[in-house]
N, C-alpha and C. Protein backbone atom coordinates (compact mmCIF):
# COMPACT_ATOMS: atom_id res chain seq x y z
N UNK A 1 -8.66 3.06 11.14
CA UNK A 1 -9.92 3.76 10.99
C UNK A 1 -10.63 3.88 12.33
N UNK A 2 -9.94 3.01 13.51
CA UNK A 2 -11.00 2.74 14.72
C UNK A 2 -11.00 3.96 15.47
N UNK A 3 -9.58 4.97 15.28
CA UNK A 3 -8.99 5.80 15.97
C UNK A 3 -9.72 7.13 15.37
N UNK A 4 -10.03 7.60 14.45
CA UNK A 4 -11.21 8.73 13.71
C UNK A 4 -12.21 8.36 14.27
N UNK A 5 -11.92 9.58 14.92
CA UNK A 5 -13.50 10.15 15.97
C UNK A 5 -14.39 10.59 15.00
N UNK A 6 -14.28 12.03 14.16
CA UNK A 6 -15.37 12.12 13.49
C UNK A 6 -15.04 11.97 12.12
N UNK A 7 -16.02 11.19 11.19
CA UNK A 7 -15.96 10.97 9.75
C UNK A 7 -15.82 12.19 9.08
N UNK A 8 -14.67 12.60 8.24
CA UNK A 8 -15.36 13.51 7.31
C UNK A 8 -15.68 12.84 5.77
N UNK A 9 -16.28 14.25 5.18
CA UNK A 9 -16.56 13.77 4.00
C UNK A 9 -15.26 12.90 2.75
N UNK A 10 -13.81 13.47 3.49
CA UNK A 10 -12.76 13.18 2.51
C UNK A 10 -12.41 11.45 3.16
N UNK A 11 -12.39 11.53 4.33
CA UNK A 11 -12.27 10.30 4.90
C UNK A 11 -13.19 8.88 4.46
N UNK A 12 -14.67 9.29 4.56
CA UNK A 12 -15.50 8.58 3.60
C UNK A 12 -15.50 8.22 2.54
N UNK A 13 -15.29 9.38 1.61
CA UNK A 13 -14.86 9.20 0.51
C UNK A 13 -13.89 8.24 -0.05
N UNK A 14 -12.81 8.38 1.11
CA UNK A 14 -11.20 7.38 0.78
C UNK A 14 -11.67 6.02 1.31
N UNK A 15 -12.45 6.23 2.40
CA UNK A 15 -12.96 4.65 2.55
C UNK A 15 -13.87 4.20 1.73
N UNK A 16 -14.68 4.64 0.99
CA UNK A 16 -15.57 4.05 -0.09
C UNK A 16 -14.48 3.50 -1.46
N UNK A 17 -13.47 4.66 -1.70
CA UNK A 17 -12.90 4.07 -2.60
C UNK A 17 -11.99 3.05 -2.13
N UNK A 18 -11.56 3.67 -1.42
CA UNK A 18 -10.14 2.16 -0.96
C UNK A 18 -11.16 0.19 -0.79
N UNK A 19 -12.44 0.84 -0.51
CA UNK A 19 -13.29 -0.51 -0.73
C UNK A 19 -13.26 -1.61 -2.00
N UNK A 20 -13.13 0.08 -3.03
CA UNK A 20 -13.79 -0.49 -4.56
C UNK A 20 -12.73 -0.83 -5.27
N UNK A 21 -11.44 -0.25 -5.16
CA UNK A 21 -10.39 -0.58 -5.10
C UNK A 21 -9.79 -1.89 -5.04
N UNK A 22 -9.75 -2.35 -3.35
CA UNK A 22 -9.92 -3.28 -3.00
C UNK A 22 -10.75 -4.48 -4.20
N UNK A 23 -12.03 -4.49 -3.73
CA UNK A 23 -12.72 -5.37 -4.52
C UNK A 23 -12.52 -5.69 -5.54
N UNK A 24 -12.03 -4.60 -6.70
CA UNK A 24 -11.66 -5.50 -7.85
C UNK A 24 -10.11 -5.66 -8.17
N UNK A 25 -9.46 -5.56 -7.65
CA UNK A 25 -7.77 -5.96 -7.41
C UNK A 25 -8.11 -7.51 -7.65
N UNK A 26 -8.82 -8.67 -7.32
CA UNK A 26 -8.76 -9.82 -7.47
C UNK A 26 -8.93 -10.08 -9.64
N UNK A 27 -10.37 -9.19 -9.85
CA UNK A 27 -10.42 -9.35 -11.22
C UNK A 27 -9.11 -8.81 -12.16
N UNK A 28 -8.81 -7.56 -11.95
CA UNK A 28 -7.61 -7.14 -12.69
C UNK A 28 -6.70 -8.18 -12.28
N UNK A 29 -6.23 -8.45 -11.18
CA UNK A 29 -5.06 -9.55 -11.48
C UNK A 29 -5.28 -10.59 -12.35
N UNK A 30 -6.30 -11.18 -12.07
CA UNK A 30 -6.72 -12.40 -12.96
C UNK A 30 -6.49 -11.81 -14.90
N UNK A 31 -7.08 -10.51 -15.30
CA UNK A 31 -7.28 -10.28 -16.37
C UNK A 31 -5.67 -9.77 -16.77
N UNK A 32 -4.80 -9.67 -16.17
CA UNK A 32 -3.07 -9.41 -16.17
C UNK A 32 -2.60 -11.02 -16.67
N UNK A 33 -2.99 -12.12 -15.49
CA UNK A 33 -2.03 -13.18 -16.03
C UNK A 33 -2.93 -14.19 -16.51
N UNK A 34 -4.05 -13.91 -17.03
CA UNK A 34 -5.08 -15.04 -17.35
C UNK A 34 -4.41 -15.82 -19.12
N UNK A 35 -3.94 -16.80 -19.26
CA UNK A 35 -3.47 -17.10 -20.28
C UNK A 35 -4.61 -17.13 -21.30
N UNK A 36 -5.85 -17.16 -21.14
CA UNK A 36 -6.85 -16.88 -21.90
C UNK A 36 -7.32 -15.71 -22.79
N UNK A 37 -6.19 -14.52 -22.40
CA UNK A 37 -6.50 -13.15 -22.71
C UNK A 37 -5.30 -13.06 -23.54
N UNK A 38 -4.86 -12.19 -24.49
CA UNK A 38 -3.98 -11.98 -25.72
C UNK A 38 -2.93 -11.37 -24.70
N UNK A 39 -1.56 -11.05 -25.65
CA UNK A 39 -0.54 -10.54 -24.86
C UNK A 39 -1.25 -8.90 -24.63
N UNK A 40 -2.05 -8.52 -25.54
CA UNK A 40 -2.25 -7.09 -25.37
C UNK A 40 -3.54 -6.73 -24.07
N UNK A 41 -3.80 -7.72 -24.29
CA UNK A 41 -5.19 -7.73 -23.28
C UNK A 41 -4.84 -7.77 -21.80
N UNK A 42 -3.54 -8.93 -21.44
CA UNK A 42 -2.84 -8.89 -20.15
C UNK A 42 -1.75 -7.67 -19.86
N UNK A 43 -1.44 -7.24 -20.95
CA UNK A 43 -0.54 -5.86 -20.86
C UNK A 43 -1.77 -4.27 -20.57
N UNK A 44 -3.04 -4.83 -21.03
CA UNK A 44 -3.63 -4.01 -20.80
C UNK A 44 -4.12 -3.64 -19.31
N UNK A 45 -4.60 -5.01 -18.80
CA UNK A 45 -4.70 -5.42 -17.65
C UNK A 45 -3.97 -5.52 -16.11
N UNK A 46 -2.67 -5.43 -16.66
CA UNK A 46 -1.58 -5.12 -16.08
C UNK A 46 -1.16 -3.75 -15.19
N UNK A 47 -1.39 -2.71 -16.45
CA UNK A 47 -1.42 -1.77 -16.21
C UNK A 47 -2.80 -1.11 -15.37
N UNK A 48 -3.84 -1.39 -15.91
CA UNK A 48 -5.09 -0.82 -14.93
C UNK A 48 -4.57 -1.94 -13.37
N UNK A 49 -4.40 -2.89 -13.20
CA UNK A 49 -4.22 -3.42 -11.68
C UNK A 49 -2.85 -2.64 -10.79
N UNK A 50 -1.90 -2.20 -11.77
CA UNK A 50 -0.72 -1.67 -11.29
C UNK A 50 -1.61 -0.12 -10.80
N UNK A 51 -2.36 0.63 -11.50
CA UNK A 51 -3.34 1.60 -10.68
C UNK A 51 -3.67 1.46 -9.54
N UNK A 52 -4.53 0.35 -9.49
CA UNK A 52 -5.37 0.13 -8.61
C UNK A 52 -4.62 -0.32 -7.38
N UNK A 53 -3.57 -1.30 -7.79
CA UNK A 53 -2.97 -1.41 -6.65
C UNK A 53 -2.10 -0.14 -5.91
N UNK A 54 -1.37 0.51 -6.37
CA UNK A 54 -0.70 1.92 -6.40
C UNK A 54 -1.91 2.91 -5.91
N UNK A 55 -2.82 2.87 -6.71
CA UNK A 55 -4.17 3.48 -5.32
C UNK A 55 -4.65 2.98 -4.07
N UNK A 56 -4.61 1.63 -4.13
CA UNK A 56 -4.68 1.58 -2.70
C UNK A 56 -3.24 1.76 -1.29
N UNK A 57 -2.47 1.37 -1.89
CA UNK A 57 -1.08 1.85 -1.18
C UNK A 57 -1.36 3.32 -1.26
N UNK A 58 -1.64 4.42 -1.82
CA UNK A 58 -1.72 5.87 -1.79
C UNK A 58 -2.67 6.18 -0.36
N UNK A 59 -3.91 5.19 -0.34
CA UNK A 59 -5.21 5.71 0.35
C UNK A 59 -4.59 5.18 1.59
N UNK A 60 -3.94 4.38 2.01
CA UNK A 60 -3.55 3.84 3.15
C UNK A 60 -2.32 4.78 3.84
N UNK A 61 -1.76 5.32 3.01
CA UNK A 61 -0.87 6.10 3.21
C UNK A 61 -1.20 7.52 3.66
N UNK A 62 -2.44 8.11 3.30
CA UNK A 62 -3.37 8.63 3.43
C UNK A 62 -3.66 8.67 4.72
N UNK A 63 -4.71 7.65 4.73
CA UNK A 63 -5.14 7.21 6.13
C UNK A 63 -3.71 7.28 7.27
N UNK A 64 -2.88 6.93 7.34
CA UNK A 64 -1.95 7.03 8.33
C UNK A 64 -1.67 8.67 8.43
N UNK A 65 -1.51 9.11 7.42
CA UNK A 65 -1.26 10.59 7.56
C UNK A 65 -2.07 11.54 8.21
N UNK A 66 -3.43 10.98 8.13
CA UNK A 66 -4.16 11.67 9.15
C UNK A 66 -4.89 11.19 9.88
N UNK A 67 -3.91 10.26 10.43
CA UNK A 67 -4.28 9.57 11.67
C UNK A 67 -2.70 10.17 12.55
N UNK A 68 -1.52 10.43 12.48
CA UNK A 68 -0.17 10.65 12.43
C UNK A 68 -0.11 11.55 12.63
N UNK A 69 -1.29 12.64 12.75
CA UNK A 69 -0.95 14.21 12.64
C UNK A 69 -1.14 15.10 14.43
N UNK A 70 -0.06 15.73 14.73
CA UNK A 70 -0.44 15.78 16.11
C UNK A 70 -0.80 16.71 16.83
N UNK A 71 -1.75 17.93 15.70
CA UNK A 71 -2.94 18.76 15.81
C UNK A 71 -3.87 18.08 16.65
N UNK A 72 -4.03 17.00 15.89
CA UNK A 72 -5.50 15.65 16.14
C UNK A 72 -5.16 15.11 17.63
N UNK A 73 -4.11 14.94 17.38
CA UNK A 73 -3.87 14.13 18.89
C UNK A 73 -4.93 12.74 18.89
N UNK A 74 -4.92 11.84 18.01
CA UNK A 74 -6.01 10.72 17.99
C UNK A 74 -4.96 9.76 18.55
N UNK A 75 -3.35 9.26 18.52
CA UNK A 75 -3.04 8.18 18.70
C UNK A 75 -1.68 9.06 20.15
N UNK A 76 -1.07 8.36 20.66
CA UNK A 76 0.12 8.80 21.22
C UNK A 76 1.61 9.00 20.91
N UNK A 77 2.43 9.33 21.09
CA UNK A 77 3.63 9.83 20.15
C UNK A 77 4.34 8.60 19.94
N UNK A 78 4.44 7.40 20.48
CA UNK A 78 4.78 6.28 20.09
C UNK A 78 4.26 5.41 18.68
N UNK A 79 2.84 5.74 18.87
CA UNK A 79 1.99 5.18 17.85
C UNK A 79 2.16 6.36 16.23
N UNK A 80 2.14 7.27 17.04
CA UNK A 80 2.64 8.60 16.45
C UNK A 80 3.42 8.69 15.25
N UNK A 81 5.13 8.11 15.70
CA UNK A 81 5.91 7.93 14.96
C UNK A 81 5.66 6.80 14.17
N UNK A 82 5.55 5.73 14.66
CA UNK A 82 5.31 4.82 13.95
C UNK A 82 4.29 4.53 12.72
N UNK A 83 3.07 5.45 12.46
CA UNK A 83 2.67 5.81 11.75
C UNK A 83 3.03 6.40 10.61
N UNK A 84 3.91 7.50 11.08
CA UNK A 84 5.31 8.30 10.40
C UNK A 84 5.52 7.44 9.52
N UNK A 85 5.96 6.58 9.76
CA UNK A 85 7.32 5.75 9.11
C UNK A 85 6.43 5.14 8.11
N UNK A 86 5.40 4.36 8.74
CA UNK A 86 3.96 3.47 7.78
C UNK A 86 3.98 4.52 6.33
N UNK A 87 3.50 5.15 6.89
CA UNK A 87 3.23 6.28 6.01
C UNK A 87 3.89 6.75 4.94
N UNK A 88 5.87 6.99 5.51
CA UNK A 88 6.48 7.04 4.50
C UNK A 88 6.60 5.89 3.48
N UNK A 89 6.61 4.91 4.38
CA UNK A 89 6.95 3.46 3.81
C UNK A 89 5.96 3.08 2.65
N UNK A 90 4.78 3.52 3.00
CA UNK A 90 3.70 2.93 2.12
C UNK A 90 3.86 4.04 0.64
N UNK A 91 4.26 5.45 0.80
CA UNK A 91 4.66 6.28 -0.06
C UNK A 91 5.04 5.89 -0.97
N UNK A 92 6.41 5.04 -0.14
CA UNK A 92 7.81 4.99 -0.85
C UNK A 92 7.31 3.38 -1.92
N UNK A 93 6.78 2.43 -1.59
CA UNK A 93 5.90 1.51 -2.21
C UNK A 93 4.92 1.29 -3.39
N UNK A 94 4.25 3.20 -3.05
CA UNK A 94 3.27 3.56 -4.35
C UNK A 94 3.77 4.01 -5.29
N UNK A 95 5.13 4.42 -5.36
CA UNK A 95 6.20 4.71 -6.57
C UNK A 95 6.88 3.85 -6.75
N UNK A 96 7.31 2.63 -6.19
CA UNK A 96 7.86 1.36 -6.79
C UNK A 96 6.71 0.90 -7.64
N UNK A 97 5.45 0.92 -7.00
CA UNK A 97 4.52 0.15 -7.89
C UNK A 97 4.34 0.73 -9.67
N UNK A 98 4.45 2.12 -9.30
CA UNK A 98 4.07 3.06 -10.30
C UNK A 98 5.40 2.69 -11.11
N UNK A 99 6.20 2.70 -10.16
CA UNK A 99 7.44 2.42 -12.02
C UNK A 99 7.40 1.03 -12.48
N UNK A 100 6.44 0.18 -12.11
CA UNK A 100 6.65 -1.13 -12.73
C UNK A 100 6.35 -0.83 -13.68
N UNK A 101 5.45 -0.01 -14.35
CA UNK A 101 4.68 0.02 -15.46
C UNK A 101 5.89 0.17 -16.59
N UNK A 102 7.15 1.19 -16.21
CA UNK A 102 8.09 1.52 -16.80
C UNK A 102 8.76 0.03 -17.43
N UNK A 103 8.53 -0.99 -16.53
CA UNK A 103 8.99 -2.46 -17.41
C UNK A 103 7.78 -3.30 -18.41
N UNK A 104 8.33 -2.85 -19.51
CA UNK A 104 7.36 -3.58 -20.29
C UNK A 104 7.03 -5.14 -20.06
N UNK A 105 5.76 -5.61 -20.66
CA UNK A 105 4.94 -6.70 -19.86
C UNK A 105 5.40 -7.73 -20.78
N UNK A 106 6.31 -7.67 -21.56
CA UNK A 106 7.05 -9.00 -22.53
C UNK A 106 8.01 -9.25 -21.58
N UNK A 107 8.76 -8.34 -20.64
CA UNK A 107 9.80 -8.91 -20.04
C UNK A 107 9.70 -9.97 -19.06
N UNK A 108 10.77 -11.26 -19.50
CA UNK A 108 10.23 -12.18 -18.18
C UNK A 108 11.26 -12.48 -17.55
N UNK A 109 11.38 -12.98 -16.46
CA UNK A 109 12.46 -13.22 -15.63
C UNK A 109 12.22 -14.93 -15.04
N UNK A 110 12.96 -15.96 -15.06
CA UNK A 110 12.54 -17.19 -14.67
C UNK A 110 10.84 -17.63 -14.99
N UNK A 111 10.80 -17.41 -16.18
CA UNK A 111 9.52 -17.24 -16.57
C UNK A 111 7.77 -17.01 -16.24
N UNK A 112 8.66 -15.79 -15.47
CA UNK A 112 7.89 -14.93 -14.65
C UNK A 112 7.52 -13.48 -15.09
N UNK A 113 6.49 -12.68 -15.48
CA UNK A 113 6.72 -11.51 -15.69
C UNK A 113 7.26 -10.58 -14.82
N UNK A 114 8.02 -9.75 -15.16
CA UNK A 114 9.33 -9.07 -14.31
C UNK A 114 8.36 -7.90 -13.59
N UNK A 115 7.57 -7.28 -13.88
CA UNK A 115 5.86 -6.95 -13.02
C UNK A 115 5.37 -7.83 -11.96
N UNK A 116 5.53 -8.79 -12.02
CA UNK A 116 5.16 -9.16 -10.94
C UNK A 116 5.76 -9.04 -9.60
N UNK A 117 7.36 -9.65 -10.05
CA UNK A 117 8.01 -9.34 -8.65
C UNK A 117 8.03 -8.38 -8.45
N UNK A 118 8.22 -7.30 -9.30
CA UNK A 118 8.11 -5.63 -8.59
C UNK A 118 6.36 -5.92 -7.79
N UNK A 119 5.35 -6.26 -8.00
CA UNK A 119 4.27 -5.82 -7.15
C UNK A 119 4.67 -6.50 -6.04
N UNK A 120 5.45 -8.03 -6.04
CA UNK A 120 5.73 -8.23 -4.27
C UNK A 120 6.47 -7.75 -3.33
N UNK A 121 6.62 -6.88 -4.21
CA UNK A 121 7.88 -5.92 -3.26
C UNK A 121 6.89 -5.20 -1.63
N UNK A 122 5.74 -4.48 -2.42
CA UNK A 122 5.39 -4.32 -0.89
C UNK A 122 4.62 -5.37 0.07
N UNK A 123 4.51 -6.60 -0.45
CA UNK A 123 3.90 -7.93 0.25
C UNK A 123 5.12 -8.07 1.14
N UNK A 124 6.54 -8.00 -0.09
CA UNK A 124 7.31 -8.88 1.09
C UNK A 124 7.94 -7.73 2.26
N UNK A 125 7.78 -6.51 1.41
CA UNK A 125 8.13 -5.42 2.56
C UNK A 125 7.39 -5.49 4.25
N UNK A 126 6.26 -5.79 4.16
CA UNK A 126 5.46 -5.53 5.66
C UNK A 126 5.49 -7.03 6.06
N UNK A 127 6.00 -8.38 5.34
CA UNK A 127 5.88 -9.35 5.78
C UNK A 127 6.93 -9.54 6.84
N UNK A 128 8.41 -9.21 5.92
CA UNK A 128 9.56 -9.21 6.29
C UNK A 128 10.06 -8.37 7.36
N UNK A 129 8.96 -6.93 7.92
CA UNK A 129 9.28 -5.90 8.73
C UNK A 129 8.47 -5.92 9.51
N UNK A 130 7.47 -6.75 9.95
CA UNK A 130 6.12 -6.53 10.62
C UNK A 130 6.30 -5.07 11.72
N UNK A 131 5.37 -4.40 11.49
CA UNK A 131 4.64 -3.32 12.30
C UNK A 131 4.63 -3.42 13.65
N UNK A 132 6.24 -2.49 14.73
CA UNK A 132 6.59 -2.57 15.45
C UNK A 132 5.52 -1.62 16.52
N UNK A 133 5.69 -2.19 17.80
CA UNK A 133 5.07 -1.35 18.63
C UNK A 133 6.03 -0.11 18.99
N UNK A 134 7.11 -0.13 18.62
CA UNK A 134 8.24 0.81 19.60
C UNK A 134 8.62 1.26 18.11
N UNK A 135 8.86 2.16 17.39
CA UNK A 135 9.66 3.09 16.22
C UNK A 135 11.17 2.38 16.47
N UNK A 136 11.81 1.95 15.46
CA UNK A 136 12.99 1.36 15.08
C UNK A 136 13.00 0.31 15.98
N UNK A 137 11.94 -0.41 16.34
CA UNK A 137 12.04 -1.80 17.05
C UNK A 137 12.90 -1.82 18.45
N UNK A 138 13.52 -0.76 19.31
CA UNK A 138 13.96 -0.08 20.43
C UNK A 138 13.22 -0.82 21.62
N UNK A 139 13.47 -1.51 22.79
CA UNK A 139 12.85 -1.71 23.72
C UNK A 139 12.45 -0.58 24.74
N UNK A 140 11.08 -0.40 25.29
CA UNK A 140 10.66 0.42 25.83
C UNK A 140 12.00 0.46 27.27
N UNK A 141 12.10 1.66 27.73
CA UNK A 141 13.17 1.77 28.54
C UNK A 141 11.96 2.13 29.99
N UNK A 142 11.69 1.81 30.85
CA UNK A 142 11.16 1.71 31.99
C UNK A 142 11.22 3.39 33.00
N UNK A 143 10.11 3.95 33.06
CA UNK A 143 10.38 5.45 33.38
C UNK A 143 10.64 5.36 35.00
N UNK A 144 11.59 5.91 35.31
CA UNK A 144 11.70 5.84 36.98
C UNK A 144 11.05 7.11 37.76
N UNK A 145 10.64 6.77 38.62
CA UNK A 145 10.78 8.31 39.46
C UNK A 145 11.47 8.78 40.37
């Protein structure tokens, strides 16, 4: 966001929501695995956090896209690409999230709901890949003259 020179109204917009978003991702999770809530109530719950989370992976994806664009010229072609990739990556993340829903919320795996590990998929994705300075992790090659 540091790199947007001027706010627009759509940009605002995505940052107000990606806020609200944000903010209640803690309650929907809780109301998904709270053993206090019926199976229908955490299946209900489930599904609105699988939104929310899948919206915020969308808005971020977003945000890179037009930050990435090189009309704008806001970052340099290094940062450039690498954005690229964020971008696809985070895409490709908001449709994993979106088909969790496709596994119903009775299914468990090591008595785990099988929803869940699909949502760590993009935790462990950016944990496991951290956000390179150089596109395909390539060492900068030294320009001669």
């Amino acid at each position: 966001m540091s790199v947007l020179l001027v706010e627009t109204r759509l940009v605002t917009f995505l940052n107000v929501l990606l806020l609200i978003l944000v903010a209640i991702i803690p309650y929907l999770f809780d109301q998904a695995v709270s053993l206090y809530n019926t199976a229908v109530d955490q299946d209900y719950g489930s599904i609105l956090f699988t939104i929310d989370y899948a919206g915020t992976l969308l808005i971020l994806a977003g945000f890179a896209h037009i930050i990435s664009q090189e009309e704008k010229q806001l970052v340099d072609g290094d940062q450039m690409v690498r954005l690229r990739r964020t971008r696809n990556r985070l895409t490709l993340l908001t449709i994993v999230v979106l088909l969790s829903l496709a596994v119903p919320w009775d299914w468990f795996f090591l008595g785990v709901h099988v929803r869940l590990f699909i949502w760590y998929v993009p935790i462990i994705s950016f944990w496991s890949n951290p956000l390179r300075s150089r596109p395909f992790g390539l060492p900068s090659i030294p320009k001669t003259s």
